[in-house]
C-alpha atoms as a PDB file:
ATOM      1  CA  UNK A   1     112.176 126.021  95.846  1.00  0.00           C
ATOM      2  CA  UNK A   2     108.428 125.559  96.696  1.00  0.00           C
ATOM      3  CA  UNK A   3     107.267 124.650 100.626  1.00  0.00           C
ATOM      4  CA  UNK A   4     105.530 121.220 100.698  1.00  0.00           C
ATOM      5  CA  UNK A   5     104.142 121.293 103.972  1.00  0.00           C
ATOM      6  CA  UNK A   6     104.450 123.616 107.349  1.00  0.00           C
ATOM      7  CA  UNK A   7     104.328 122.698 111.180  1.00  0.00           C
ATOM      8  CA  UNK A   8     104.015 125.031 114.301  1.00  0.00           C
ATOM      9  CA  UNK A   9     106.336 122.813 116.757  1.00  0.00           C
ATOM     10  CA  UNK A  10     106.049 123.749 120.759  1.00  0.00           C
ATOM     11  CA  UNK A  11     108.535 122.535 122.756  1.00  0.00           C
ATOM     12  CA  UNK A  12     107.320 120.730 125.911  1.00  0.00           C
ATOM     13  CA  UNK A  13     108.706 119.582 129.188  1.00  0.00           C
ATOM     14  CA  UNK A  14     106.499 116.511 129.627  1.00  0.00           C
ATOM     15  CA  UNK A  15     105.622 115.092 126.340  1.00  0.00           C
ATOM     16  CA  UNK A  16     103.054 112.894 127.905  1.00  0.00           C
ATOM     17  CA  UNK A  17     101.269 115.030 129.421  1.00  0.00           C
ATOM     18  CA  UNK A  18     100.829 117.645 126.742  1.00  0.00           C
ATOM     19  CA  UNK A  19      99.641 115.157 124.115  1.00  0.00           C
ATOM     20  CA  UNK A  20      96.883 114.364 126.882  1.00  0.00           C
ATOM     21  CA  UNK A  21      96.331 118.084 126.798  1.00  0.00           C
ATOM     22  CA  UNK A  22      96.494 119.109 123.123  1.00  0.00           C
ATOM     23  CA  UNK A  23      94.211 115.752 122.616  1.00  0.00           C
ATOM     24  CA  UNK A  24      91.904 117.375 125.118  1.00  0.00           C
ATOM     25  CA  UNK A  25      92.390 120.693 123.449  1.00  0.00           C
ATOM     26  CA  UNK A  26      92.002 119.648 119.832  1.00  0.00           C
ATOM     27  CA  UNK A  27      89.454 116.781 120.297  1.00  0.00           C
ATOM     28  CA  UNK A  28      91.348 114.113 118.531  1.00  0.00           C
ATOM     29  CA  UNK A  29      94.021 111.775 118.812  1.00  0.00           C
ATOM     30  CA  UNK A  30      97.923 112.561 117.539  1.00  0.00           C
ATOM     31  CA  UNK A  31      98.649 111.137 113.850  1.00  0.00           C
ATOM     32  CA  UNK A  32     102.306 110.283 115.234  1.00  0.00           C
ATOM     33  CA  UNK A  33     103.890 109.655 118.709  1.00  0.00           C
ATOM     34  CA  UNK A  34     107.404 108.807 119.140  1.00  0.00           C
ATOM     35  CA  UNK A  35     107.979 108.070 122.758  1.00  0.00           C
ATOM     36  CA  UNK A  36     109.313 111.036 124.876  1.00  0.00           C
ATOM     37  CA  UNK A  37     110.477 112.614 121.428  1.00  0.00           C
ATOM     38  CA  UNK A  38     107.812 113.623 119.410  1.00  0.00           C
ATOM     39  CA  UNK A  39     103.894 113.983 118.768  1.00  0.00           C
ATOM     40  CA  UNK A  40     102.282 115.550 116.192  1.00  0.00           C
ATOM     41  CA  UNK A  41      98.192 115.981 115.401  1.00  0.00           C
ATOM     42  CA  UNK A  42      97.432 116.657 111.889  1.00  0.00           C
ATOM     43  CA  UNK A  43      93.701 118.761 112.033  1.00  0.00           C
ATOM     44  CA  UNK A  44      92.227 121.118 109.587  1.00  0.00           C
ATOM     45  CA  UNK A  45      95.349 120.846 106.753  1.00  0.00           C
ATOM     46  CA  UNK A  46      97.319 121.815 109.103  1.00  0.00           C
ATOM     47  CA  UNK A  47     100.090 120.059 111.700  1.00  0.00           C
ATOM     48  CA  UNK A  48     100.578 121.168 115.520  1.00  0.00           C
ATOM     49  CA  UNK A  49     104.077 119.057 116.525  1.00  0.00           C
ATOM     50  CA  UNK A  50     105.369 119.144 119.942  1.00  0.00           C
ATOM     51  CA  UNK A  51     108.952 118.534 120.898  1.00  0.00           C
ATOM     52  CA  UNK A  52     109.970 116.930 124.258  1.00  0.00           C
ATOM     53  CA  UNK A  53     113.608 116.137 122.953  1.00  0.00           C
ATOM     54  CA  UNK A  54     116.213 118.126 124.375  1.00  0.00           C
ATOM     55  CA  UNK A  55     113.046 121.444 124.776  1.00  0.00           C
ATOM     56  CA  UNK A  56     114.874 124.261 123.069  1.00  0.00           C
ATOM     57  CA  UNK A  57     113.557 127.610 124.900  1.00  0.00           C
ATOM     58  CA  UNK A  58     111.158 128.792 122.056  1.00  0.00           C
ATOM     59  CA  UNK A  59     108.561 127.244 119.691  1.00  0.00           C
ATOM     60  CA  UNK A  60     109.496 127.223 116.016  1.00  0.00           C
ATOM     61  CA  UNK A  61     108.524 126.723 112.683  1.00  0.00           C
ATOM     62  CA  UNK A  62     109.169 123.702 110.141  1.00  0.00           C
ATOM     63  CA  UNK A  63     108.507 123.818 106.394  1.00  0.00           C
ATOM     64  CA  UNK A  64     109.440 120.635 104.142  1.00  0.00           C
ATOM     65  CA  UNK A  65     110.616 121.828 101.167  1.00  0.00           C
ATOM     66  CA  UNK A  66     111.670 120.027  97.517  1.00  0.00           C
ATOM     67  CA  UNK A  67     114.950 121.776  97.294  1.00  0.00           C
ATOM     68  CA  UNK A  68     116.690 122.472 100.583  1.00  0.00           C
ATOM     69  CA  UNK A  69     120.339 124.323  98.898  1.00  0.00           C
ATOM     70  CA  UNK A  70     117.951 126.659  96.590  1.00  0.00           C
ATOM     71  CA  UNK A  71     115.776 127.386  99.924  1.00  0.00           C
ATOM     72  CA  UNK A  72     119.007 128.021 102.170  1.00  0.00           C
ATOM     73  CA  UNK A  73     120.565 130.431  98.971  1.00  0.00           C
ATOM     74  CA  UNK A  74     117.196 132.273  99.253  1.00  0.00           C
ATOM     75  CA  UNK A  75     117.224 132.587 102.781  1.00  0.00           C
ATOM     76  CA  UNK A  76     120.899 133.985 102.593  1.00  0.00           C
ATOM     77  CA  UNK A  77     120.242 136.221  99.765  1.00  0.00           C
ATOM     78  CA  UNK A  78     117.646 137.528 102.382  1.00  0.00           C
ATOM     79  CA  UNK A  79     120.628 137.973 104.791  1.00  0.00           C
ATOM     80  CA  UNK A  80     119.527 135.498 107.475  1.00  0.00           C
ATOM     81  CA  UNK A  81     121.516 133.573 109.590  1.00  0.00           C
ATOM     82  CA  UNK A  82     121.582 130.369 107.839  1.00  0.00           C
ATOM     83  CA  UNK A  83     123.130 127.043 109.979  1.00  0.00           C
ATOM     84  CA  UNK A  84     124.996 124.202 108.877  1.00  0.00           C
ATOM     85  CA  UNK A  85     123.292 121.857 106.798  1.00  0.00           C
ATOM     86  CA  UNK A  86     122.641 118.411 108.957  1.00  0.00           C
ATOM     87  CA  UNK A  87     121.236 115.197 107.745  1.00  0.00           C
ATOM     88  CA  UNK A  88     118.852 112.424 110.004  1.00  0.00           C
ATOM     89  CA  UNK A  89     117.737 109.322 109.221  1.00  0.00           C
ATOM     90  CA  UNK A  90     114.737 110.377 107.227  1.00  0.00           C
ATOM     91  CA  UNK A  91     115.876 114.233 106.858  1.00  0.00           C
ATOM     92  CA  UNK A  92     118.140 117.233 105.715  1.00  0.00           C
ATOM     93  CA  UNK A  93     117.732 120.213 107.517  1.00  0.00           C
ATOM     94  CA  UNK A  94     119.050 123.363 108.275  1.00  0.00           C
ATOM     95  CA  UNK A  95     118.329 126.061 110.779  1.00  0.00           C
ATOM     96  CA  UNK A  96     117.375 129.316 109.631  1.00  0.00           C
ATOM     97  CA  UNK A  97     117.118 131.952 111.878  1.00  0.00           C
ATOM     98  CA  UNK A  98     114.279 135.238 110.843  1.00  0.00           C
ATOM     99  CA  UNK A  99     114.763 138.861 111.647  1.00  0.00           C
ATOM    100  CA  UNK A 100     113.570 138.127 114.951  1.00  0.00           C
ATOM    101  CA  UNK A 101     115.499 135.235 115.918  1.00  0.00           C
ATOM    102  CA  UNK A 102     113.164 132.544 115.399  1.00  0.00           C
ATOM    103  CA  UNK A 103     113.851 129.075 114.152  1.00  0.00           C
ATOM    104  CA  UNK A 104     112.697 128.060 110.972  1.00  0.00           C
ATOM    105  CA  UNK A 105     114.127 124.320 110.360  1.00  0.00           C
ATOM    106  CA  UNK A 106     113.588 124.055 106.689  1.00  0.00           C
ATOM    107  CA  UNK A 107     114.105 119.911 105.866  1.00  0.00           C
ATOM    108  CA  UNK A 108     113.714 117.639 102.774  1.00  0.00           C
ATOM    109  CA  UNK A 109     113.425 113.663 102.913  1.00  0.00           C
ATOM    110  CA  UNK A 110     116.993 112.128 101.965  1.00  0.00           C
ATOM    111  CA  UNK A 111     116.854 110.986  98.290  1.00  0.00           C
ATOM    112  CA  UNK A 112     115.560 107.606  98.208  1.00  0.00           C
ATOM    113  CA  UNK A 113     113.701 108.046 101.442  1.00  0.00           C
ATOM    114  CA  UNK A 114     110.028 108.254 102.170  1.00  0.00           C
ATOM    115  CA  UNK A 115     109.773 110.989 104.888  1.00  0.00           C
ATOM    116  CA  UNK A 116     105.828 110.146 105.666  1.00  0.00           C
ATOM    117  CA  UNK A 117     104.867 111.469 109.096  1.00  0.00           C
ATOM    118  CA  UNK A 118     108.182 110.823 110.590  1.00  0.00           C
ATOM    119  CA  UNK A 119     108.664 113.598 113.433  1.00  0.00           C
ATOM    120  CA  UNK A 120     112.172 115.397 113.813  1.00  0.00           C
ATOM    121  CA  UNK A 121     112.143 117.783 117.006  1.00  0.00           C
ATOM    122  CA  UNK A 122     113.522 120.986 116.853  1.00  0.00           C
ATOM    123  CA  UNK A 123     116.744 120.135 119.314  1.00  0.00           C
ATOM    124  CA  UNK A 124     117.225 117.242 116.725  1.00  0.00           C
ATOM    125  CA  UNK A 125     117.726 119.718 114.275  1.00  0.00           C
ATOM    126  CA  UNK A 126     120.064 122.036 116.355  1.00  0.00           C
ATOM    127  CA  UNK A 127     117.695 124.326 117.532  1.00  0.00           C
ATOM    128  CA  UNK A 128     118.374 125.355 121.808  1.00  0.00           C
END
């Protein structure tokens, strides 16, 4: 299992108004917007996405990955708490929680699929 790319994703209230905010913040336009759902600026190699679908309580971490069953064994093996497997229209996922109780929603594009900048929030993937 190798991780192909990692977001930070904040869970917002008013997704409207915090893309005007992070746009302010950041000085730069989001790469994606998907209505009320999801935003997401790409800046520096790295990707800030903000979640206005169903706003779980805490922020969270996303890392696409090439093999999701090998990365959910490992995070087992590690004895974390390790959800049930889910699939989207562009995704699989799972929620793994860390030590701490965070969210890590570890995804890879369904076979066949082009995942491109397609956003997933965080409630999408199970995470309240």
């Amino acid at each position: 299992m190798s991780a192909l790319g990692l977001s930070t994703v904040v869970p917002v209230a008013d997704l409207p108004a915090a893309v005007a905010t992070w746009t302010a913040l950041l000085g730069v336009e989001p790469t994606f917007v998907d209505g009320d759902r999801w935003a997401q600026f790409d800046v520096g190699g790295g990707r800030l996405a903000l979640s206005g679908e169903g706003v779980p309580d805490l922020p969270g971490v996303m890392v696409k990955v090439d093999d999701l069953e090998d990365a959910c064994r490992r995070a087992r093996a590690e004895g974390l708490e390790v959800g049930e497997m889910a699939e989207g229209a562009h995704e699989r996922r799972c929620v793994v929680r860390d030590q701490q109780g965070w969210p890590v929603v570890l995804y890879a594009k369904v076979p066949g699929e082009p995942l491109g900048s397609r956003g997933l929030g965080l409630a999408a993937a199970g995470v309240k």
